[in-house]
PDB file of N, CA and C in Angstrom:
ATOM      1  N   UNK A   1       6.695  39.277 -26.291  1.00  0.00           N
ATOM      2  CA  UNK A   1       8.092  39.332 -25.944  1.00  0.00           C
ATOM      3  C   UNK A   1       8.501  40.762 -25.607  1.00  0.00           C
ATOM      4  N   UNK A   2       8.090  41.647 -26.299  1.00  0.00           N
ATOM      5  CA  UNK A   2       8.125  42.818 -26.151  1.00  0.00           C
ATOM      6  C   UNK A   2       7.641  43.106 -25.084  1.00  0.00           C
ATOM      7  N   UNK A   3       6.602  42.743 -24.310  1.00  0.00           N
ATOM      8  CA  UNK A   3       5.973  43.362 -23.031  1.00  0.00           C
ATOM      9  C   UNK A   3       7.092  43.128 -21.919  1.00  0.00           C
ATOM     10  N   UNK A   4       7.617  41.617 -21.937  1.00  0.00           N
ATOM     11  CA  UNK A   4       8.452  41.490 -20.947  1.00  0.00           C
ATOM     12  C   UNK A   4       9.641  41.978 -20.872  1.00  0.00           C
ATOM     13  N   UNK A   5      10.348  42.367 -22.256  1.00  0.00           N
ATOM     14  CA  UNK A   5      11.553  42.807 -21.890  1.00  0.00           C
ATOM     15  C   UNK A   5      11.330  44.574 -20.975  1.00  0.00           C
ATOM     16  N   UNK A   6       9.977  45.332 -21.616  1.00  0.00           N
ATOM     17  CA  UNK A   6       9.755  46.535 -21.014  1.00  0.00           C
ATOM     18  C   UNK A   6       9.606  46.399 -19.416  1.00  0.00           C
ATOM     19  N   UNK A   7       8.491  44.848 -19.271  1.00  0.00           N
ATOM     20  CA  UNK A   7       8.516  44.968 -17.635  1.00  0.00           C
ATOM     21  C   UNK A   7       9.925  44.460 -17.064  1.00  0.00           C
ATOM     22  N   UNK A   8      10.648  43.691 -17.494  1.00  0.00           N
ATOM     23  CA  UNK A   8      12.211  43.763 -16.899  1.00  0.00           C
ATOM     24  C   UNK A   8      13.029  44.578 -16.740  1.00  0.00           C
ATOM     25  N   UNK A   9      13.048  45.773 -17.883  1.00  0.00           N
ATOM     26  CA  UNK A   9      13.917  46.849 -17.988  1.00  0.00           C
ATOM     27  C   UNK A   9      13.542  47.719 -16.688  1.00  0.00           C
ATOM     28  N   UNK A  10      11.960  48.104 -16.447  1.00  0.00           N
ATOM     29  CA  UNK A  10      11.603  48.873 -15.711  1.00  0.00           C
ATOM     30  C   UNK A  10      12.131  48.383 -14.573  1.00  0.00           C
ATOM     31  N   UNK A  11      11.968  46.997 -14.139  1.00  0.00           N
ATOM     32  CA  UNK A  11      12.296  46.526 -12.917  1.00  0.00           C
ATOM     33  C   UNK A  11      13.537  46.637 -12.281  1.00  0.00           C
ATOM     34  N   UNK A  12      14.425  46.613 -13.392  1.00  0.00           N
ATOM     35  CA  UNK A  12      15.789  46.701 -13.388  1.00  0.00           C
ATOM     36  C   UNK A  12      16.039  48.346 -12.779  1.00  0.00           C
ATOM     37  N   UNK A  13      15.609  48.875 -13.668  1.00  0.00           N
ATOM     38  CA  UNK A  13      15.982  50.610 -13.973  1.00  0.00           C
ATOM     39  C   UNK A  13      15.416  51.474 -12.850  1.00  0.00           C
ATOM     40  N   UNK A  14      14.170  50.949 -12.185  1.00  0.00           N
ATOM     41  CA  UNK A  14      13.628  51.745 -11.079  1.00  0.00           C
ATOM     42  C   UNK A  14      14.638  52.025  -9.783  1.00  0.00           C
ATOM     43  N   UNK A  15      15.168  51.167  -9.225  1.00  0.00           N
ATOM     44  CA  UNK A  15      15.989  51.356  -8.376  1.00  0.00           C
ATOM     45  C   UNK A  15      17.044  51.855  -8.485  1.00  0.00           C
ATOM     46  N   UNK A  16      17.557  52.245  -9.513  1.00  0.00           N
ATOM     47  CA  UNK A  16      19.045  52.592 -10.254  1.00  0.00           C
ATOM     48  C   UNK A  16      18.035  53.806 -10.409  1.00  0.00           C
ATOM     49  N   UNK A  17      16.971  54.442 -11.148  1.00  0.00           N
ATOM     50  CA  UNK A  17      17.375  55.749 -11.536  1.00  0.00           C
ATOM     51  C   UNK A  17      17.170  56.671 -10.408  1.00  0.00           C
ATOM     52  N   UNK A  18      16.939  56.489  -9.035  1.00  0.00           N
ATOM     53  CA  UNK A  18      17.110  57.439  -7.963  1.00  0.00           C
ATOM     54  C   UNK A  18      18.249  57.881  -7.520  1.00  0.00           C
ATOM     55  N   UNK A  19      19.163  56.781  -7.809  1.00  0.00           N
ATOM     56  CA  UNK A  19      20.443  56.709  -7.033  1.00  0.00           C
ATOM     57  C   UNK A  19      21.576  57.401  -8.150  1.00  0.00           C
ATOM     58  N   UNK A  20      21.117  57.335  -9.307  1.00  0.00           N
ATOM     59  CA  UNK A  20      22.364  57.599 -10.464  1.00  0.00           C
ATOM     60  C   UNK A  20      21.410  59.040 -10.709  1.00  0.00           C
ATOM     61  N   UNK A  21      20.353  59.420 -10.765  1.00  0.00           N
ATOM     62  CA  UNK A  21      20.036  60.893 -11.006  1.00  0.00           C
ATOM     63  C   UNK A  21      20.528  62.106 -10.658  1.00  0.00           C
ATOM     64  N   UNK A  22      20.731  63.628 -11.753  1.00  0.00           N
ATOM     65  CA  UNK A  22      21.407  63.894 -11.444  1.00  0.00           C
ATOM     66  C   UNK A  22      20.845  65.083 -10.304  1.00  0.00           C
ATOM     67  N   UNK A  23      21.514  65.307  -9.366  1.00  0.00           N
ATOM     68  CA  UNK A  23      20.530  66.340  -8.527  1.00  0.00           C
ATOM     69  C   UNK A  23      20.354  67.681  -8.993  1.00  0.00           C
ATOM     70  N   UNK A  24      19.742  68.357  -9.085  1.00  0.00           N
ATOM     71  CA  UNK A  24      19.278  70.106  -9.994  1.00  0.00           C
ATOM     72  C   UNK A  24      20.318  71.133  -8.947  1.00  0.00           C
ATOM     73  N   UNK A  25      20.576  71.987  -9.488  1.00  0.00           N
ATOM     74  CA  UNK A  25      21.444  72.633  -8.677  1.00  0.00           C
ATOM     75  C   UNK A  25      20.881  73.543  -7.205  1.00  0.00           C
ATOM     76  N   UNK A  26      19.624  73.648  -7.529  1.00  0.00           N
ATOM     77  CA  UNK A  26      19.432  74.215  -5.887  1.00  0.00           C
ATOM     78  C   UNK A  26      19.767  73.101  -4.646  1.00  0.00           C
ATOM     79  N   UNK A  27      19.943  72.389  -5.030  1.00  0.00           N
ATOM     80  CA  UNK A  27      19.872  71.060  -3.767  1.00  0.00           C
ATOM     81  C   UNK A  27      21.627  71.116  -3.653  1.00  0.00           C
ATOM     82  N   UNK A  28      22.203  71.515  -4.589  1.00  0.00           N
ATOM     83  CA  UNK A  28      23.557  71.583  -4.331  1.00  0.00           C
ATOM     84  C   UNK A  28      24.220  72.248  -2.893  1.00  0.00           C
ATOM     85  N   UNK A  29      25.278  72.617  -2.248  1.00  0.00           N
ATOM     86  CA  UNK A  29      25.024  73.654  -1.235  1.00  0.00           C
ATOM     87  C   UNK A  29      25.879  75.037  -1.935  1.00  0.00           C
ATOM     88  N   UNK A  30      26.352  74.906  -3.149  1.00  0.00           N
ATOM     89  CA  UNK A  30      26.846  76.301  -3.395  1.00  0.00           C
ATOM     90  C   UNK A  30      26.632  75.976  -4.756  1.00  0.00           C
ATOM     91  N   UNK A  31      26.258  76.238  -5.352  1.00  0.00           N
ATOM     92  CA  UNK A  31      25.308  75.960  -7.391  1.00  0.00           C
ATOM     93  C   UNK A  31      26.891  77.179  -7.952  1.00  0.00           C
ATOM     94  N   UNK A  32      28.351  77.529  -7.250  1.00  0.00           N
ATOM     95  CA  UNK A  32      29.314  77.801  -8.028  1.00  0.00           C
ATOM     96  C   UNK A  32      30.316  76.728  -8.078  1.00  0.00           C
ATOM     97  N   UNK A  33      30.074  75.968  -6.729  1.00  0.00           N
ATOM     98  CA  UNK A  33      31.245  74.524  -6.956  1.00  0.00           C
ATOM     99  C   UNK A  33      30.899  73.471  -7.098  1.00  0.00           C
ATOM    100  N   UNK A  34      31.235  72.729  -7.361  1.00  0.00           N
ATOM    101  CA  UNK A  34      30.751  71.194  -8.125  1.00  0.00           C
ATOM    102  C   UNK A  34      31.514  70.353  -6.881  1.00  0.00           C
ATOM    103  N   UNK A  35      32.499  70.996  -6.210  1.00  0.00           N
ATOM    104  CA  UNK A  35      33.451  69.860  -5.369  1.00  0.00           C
ATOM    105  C   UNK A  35      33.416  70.779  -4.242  1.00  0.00           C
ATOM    106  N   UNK A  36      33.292  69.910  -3.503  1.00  0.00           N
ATOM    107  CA  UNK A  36      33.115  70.566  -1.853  1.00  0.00           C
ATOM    108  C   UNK A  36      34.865  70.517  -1.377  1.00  0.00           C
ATOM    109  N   UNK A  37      35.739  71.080  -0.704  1.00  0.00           N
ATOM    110  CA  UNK A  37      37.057  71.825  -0.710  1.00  0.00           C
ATOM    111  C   UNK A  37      36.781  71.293   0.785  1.00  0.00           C
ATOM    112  N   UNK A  38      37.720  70.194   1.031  1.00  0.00           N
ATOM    113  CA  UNK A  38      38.232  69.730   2.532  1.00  0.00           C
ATOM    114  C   UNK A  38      39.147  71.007   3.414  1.00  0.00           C
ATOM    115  N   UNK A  39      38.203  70.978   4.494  1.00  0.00           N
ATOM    116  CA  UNK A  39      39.008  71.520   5.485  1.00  0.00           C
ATOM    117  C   UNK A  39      40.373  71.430   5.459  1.00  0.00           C
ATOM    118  N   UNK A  40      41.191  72.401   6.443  1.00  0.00           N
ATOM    119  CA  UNK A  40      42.477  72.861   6.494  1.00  0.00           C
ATOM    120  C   UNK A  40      43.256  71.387   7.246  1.00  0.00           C
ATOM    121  N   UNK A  41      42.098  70.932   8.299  1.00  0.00           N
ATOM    122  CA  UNK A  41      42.571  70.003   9.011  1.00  0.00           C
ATOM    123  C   UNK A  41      42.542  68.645   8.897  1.00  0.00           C
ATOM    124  N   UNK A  42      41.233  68.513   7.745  1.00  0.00           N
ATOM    125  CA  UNK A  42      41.082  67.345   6.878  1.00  0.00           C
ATOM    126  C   UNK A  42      42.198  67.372   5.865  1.00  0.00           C
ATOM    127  N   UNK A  43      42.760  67.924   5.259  1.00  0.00           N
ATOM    128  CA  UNK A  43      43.589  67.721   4.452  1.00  0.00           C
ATOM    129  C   UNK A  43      45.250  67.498   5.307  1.00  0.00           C
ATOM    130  N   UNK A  44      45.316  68.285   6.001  1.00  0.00           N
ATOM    131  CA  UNK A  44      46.468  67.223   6.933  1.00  0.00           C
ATOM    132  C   UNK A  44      46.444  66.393   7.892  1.00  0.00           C
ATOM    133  N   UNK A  45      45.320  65.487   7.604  1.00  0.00           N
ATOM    134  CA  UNK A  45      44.970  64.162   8.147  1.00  0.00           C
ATOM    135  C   UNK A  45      45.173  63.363   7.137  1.00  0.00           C
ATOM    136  N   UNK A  46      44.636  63.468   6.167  1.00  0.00           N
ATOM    137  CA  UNK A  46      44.967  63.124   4.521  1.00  0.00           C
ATOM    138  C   UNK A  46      46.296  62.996   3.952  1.00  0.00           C
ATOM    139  N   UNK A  47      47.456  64.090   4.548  1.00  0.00           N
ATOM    140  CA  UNK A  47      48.803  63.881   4.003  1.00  0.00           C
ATOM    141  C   UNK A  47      49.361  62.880   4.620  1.00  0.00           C
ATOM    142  N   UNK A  48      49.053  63.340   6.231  1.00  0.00           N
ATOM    143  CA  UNK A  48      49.997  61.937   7.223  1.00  0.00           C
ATOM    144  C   UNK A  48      49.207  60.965   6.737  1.00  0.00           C
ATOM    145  N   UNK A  49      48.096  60.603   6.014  1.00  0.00           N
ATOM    146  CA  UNK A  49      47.865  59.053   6.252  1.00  0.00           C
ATOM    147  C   UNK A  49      48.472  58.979   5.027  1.00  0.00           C
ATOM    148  N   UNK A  50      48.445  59.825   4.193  1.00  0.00           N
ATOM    149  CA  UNK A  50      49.117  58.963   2.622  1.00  0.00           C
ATOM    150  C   UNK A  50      50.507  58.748   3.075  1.00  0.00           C
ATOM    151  N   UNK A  51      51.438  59.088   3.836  1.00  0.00           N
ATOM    152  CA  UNK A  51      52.841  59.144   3.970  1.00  0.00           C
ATOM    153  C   UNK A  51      52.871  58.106   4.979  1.00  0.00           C
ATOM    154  N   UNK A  52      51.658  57.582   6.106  1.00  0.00           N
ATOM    155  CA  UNK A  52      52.152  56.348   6.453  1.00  0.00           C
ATOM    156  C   UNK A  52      51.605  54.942   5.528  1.00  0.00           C
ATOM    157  N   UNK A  53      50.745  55.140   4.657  1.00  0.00           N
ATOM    158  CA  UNK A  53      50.491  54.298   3.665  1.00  0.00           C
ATOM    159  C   UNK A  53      51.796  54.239   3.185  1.00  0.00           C
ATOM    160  N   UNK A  54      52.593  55.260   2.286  1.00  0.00           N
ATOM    161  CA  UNK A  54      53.545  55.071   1.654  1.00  0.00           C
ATOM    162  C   UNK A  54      54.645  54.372   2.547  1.00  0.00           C
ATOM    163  N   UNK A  55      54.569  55.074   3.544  1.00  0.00           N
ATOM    164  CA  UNK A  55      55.754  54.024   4.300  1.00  0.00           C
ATOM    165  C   UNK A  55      56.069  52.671   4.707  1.00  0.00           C
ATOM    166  N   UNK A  56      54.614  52.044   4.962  1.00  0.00           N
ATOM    167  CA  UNK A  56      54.431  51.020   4.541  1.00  0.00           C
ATOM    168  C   UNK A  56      54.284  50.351   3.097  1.00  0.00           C
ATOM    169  N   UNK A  57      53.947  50.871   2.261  1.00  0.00           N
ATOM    170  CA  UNK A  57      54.315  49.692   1.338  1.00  0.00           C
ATOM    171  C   UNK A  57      55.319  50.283   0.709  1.00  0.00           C
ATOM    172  N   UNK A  58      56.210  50.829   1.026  1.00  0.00           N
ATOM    173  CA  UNK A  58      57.890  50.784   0.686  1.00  0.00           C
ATOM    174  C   UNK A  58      58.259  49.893   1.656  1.00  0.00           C
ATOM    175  N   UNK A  59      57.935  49.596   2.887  1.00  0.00           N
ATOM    176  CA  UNK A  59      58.881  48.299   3.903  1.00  0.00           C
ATOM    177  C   UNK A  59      58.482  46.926   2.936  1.00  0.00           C
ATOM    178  N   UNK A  60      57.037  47.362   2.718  1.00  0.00           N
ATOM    179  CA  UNK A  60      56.882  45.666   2.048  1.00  0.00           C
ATOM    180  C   UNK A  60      57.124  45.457   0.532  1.00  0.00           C
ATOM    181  N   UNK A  61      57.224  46.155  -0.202  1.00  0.00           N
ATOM    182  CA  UNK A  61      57.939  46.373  -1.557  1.00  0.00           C
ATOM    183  C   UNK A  61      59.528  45.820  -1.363  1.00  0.00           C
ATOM    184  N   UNK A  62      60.218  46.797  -0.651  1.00  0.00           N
ATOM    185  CA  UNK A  62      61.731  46.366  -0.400  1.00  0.00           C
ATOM    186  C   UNK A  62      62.061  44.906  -0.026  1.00  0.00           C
ATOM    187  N   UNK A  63      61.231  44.381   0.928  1.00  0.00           N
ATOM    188  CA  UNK A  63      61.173  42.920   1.279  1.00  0.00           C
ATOM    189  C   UNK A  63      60.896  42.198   0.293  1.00  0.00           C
ATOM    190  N   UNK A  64      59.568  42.023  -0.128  1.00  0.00           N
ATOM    191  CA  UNK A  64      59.181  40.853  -1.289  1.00  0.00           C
ATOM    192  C   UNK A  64      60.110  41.575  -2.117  1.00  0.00           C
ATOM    193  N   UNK A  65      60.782  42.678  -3.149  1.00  0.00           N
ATOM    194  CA  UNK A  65      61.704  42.651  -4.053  1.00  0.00           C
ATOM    195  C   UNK A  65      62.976  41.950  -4.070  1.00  0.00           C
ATOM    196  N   UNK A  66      63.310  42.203  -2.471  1.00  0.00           N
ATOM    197  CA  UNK A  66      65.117  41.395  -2.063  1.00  0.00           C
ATOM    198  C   UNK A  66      64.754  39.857  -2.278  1.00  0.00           C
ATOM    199  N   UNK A  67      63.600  39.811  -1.614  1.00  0.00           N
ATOM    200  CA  UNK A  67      63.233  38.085  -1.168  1.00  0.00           C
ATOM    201  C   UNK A  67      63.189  37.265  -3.112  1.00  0.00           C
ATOM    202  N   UNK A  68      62.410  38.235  -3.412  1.00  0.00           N
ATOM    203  CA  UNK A  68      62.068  37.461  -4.847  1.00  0.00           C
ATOM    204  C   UNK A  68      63.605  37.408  -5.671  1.00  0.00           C
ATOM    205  N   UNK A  69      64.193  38.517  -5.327  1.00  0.00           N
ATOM    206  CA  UNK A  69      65.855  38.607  -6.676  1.00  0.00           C
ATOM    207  C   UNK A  69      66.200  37.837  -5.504  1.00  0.00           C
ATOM    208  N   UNK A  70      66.700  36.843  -4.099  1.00  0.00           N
ATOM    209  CA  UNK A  70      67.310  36.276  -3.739  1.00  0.00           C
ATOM    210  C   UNK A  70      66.791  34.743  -4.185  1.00  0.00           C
ATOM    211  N   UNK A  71      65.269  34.919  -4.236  1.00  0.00           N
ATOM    212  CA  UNK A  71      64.965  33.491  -4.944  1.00  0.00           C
ATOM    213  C   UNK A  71      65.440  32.885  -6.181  1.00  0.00           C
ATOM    214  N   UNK A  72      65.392  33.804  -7.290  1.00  0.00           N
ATOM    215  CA  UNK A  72      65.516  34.073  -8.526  1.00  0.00           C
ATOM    216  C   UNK A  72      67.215  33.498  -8.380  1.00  0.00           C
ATOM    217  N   UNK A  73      68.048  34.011  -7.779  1.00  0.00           N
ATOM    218  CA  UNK A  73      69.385  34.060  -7.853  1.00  0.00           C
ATOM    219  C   UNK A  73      69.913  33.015  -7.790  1.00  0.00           C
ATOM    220  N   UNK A  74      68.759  31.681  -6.350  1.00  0.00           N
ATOM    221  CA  UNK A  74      69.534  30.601  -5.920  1.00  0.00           C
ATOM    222  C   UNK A  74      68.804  29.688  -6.687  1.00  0.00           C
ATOM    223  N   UNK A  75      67.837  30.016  -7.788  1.00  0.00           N
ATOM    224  CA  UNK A  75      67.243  28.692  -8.382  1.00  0.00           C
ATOM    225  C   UNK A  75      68.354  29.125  -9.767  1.00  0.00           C
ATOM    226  N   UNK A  76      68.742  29.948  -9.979  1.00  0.00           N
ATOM    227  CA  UNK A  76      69.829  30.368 -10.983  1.00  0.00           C
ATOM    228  C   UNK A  76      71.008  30.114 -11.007  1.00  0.00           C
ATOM    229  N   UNK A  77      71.694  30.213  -9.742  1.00  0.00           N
ATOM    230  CA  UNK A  77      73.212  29.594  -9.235  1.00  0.00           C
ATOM    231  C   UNK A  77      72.737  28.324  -8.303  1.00  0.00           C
ATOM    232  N   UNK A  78      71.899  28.068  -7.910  1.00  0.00           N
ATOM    233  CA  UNK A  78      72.018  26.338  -7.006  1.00  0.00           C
ATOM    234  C   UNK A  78      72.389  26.391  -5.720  1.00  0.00           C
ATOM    235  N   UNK A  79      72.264  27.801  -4.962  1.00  0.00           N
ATOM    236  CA  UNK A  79      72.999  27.889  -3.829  1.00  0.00           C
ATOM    237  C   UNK A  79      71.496  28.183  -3.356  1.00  0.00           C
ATOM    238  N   UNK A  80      70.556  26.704  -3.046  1.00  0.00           N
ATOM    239  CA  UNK A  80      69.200  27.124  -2.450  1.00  0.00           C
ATOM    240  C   UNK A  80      68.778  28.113  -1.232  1.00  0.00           C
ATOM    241  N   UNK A  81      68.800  27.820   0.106  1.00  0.00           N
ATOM    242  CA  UNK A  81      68.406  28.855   0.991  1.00  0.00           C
ATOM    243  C   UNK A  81      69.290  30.082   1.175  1.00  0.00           C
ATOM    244  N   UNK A  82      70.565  30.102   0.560  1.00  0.00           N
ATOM    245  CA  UNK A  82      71.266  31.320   1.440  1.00  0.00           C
ATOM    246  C   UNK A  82      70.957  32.522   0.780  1.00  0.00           C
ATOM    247  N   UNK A  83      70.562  33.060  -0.279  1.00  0.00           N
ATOM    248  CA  UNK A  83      70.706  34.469  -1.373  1.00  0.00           C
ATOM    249  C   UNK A  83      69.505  34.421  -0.487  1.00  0.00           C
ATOM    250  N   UNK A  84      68.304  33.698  -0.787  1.00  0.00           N
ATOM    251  CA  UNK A  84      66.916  34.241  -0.549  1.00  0.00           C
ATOM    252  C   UNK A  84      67.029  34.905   1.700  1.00  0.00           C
ATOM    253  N   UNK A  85      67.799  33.695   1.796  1.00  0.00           N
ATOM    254  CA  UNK A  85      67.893  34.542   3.445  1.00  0.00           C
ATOM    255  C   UNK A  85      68.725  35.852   3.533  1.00  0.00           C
ATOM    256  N   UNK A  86      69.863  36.124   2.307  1.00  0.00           N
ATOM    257  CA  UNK A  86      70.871  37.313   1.850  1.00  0.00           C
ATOM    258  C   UNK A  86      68.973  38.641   1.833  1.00  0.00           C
ATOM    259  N   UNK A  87      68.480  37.896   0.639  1.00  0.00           N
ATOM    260  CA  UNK A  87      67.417  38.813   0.476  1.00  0.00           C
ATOM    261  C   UNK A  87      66.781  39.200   1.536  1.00  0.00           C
ATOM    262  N   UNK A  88      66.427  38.242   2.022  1.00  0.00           N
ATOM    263  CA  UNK A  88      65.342  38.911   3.344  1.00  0.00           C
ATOM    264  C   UNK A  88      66.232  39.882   4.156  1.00  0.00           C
ATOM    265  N   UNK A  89      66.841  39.523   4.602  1.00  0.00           N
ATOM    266  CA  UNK A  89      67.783  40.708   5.522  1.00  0.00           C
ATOM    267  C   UNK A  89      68.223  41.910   4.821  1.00  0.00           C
ATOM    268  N   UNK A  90      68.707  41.864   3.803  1.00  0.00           N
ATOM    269  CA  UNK A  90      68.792  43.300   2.821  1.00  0.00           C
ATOM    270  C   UNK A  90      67.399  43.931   3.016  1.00  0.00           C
ATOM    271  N   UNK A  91      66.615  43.091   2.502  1.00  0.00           N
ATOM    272  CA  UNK A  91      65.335  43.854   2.246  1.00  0.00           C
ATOM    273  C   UNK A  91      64.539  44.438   3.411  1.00  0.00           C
ATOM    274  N   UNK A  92      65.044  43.421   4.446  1.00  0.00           N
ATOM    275  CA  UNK A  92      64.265  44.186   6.088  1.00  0.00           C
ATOM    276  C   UNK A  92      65.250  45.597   6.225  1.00  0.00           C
ATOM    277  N   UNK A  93      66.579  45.572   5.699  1.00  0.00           N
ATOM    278  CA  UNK A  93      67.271  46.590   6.250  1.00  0.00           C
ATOM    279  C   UNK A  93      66.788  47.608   5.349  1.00  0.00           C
ATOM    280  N   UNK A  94      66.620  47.503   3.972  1.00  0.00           N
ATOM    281  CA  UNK A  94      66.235  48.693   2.814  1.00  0.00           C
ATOM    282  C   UNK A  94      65.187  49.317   3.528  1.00  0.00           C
ATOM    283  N   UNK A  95      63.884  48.216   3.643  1.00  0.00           N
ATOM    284  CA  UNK A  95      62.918  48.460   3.860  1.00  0.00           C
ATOM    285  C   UNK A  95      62.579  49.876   5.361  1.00  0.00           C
ATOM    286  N   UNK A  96      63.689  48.794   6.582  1.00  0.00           N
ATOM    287  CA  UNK A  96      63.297  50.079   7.486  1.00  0.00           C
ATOM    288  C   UNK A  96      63.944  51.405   7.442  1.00  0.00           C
ATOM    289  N   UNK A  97      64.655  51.196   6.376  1.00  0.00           N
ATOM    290  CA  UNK A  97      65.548  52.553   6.221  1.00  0.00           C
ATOM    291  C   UNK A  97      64.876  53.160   5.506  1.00  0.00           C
ATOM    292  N   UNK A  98      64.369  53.262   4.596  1.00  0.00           N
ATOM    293  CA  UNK A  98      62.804  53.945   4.122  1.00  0.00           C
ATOM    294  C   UNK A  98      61.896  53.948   4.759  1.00  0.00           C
ATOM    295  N   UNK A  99      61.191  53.124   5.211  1.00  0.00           N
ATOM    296  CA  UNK A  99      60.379  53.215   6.610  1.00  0.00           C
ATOM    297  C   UNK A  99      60.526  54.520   7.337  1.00  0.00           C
ATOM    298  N   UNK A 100      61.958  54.684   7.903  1.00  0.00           N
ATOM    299  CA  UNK A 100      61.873  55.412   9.260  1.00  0.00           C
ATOM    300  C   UNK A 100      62.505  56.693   8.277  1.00  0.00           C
ATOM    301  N   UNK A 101      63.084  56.708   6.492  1.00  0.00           N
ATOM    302  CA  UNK A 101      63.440  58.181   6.487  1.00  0.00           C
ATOM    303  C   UNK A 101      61.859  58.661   6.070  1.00  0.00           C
ATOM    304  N   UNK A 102      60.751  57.969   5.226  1.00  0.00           N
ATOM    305  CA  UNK A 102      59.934  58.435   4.939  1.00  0.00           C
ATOM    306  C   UNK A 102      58.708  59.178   6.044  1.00  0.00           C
ATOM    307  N   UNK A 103      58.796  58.432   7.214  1.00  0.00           N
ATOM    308  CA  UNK A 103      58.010  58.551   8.193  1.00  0.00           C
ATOM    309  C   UNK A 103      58.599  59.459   9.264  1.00  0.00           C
ATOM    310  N   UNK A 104      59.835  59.883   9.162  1.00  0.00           N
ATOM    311  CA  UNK A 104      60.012  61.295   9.554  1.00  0.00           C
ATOM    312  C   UNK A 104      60.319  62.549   9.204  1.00  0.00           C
ATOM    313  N   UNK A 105      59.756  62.673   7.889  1.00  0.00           N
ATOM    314  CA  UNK A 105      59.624  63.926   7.684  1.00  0.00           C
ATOM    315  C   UNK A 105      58.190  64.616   8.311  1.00  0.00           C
ATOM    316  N   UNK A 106      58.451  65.931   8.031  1.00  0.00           N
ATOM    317  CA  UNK A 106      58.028  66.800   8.722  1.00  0.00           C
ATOM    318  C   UNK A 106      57.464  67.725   7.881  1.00  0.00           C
ATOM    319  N   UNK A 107      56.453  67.802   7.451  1.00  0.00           N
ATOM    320  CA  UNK A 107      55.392  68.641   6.019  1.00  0.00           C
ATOM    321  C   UNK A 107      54.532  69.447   7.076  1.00  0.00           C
TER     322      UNK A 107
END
Protein backbone atom coordinates (compact mmCIF):
# COMPACT_ATOMS: atom_id res chain seq x y z
CA UNK A 1 0.00 0.00 0.00
CA UNK A 2 2.73 2.04 0.76
CA UNK A 3 4.43 1.62 -2.64
CA UNK A 4 1.39 2.96 -4.37
CA UNK A 5 0.54 5.81 -2.53
CA UNK A 6 4.57 6.92 -3.19
CA UNK A 7 4.04 6.00 -6.97
CA UNK A 8 0.80 8.28 -7.01
CA UNK A 9 2.21 11.09 -5.08
CA UNK A 10 5.19 11.19 -7.48
CA UNK A 11 2.86 11.11 -10.37
CA UNK A 12 0.86 13.71 -9.08
CA UNK A 13 3.83 16.01 -7.85
CA UNK A 14 6.13 15.73 -10.99
CA UNK A 15 4.32 18.04 -13.10
CA UNK A 16 3.45 20.55 -10.39
CA UNK A 17 6.99 20.80 -9.04
CA UNK A 18 8.42 22.61 -12.26
CA UNK A 19 5.78 24.95 -12.50
CA UNK A 20 5.36 25.96 -8.62
CA UNK A 21 9.40 26.01 -8.11
CA UNK A 22 10.93 28.70 -6.89
CA UNK A 23 13.34 30.32 -9.51
CA UNK A 24 17.11 31.20 -7.79
CA UNK A 25 17.75 34.70 -8.14
CA UNK A 26 20.18 34.91 -11.03
CA UNK A 27 17.39 33.96 -13.47
CA UNK A 28 15.54 36.89 -11.99
CA UNK A 29 16.22 40.10 -14.29
CA UNK A 30 17.23 42.44 -11.37
CA UNK A 31 17.97 39.95 -7.95
CA UNK A 32 16.97 43.89 -6.11
CA UNK A 33 13.18 43.70 -7.22
CA UNK A 34 10.88 41.02 -6.74
CA UNK A 35 8.12 43.03 -8.97
CA UNK A 36 8.82 44.19 -12.31
CA UNK A 37 7.37 48.23 -12.29
CA UNK A 38 4.94 48.78 -15.47
CA UNK A 39 5.82 51.26 -17.83
CA UNK A 40 4.73 54.96 -17.78
CA UNK A 41 2.38 54.04 -20.63
CA UNK A 42 1.23 50.74 -19.36
CA UNK A 43 0.03 52.17 -16.39
CA UNK A 44 -2.18 54.74 -18.18
CA UNK A 45 -3.69 52.13 -20.18
CA UNK A 46 -4.44 50.49 -16.87
CA UNK A 47 -6.20 53.69 -15.36
CA UNK A 48 -8.52 54.34 -18.48
CA UNK A 49 -9.46 50.75 -18.51
CA UNK A 50 -10.24 50.62 -14.75
CA UNK A 51 -12.41 53.91 -15.15
CA UNK A 52 -14.24 52.43 -18.14
CA UNK A 53 -14.78 49.17 -16.18
CA UNK A 54 -16.02 51.37 -13.42
CA UNK A 55 -18.25 53.16 -15.61
CA UNK A 56 -19.81 50.44 -16.63
CA UNK A 57 -20.73 48.67 -13.79
CA UNK A 58 -22.05 51.82 -12.16
CA UNK A 59 -24.68 52.00 -15.42
CA UNK A 60 -25.49 48.41 -14.52
CA UNK A 61 -25.52 48.61 -10.71
CA UNK A 62 -27.88 51.79 -10.94
CA UNK A 63 -30.28 49.79 -13.23
CA UNK A 64 -30.64 46.34 -11.56
CA UNK A 65 -30.73 48.54 -8.03
CA UNK A 66 -33.85 50.92 -9.35
CA UNK A 67 -35.32 47.79 -11.18
CA UNK A 68 -35.03 45.50 -8.02
CA UNK A 69 -36.42 48.52 -5.20
CA UNK A 70 -39.21 49.06 -8.05
CA UNK A 71 -39.94 45.30 -7.89
CA UNK A 72 -39.76 45.06 -4.23
CA UNK A 73 -42.16 48.15 -3.98
CA UNK A 74 -45.01 46.75 -6.35
CA UNK A 75 -45.06 43.20 -4.83
CA UNK A 76 -45.29 45.41 -1.46
CA UNK A 77 -48.01 48.00 -2.48
CA UNK A 78 -49.88 45.79 -5.42
CA UNK A 79 -49.32 48.34 -7.99
CA UNK A 80 -47.61 45.41 -10.32
CA UNK A 81 -45.81 46.81 -13.53
CA UNK A 82 -45.64 50.56 -12.90
CA UNK A 83 -42.76 51.21 -9.83
CA UNK A 84 -40.62 48.45 -11.53
CA UNK A 85 -41.06 50.49 -15.09
CA UNK A 86 -40.67 53.93 -12.42
CA UNK A 87 -37.34 51.84 -11.67
CA UNK A 88 -36.04 51.14 -14.89
CA UNK A 89 -36.16 54.66 -16.12
CA UNK A 90 -34.69 56.20 -12.88
CA UNK A 91 -32.12 53.76 -13.04
CA UNK A 92 -31.27 54.23 -16.92
CA UNK A 93 -31.22 57.97 -16.00
CA UNK A 94 -28.87 57.47 -12.60
CA UNK A 95 -27.03 55.13 -14.42
CA UNK A 96 -26.05 57.39 -17.55
CA UNK A 97 -25.46 60.20 -15.42
CA UNK A 98 -22.64 58.37 -13.82
CA UNK A 99 -21.77 56.81 -16.88
CA UNK A 100 -21.00 59.99 -18.73
CA UNK A 101 -19.73 62.03 -15.26
CA UNK A 102 -17.35 59.11 -14.55
CA UNK A 103 -16.13 58.64 -18.10
CA UNK A 104 -15.22 62.16 -18.50
CA UNK A 105 -12.88 62.91 -16.37
CA UNK A 106 -9.65 63.70 -17.28
CA UNK A 107 -6.53 62.05 -15.00
Amino acid sequence: MLVHARMLYSRLHAPLAARFAIRPSEKLPDTRKLVAVADKEDQDQNRKTGFAYAAGITLFAAVASFCALGWFLDKWLGTDPWLLIAGIVLGSAAGLYEFVRISSKTY
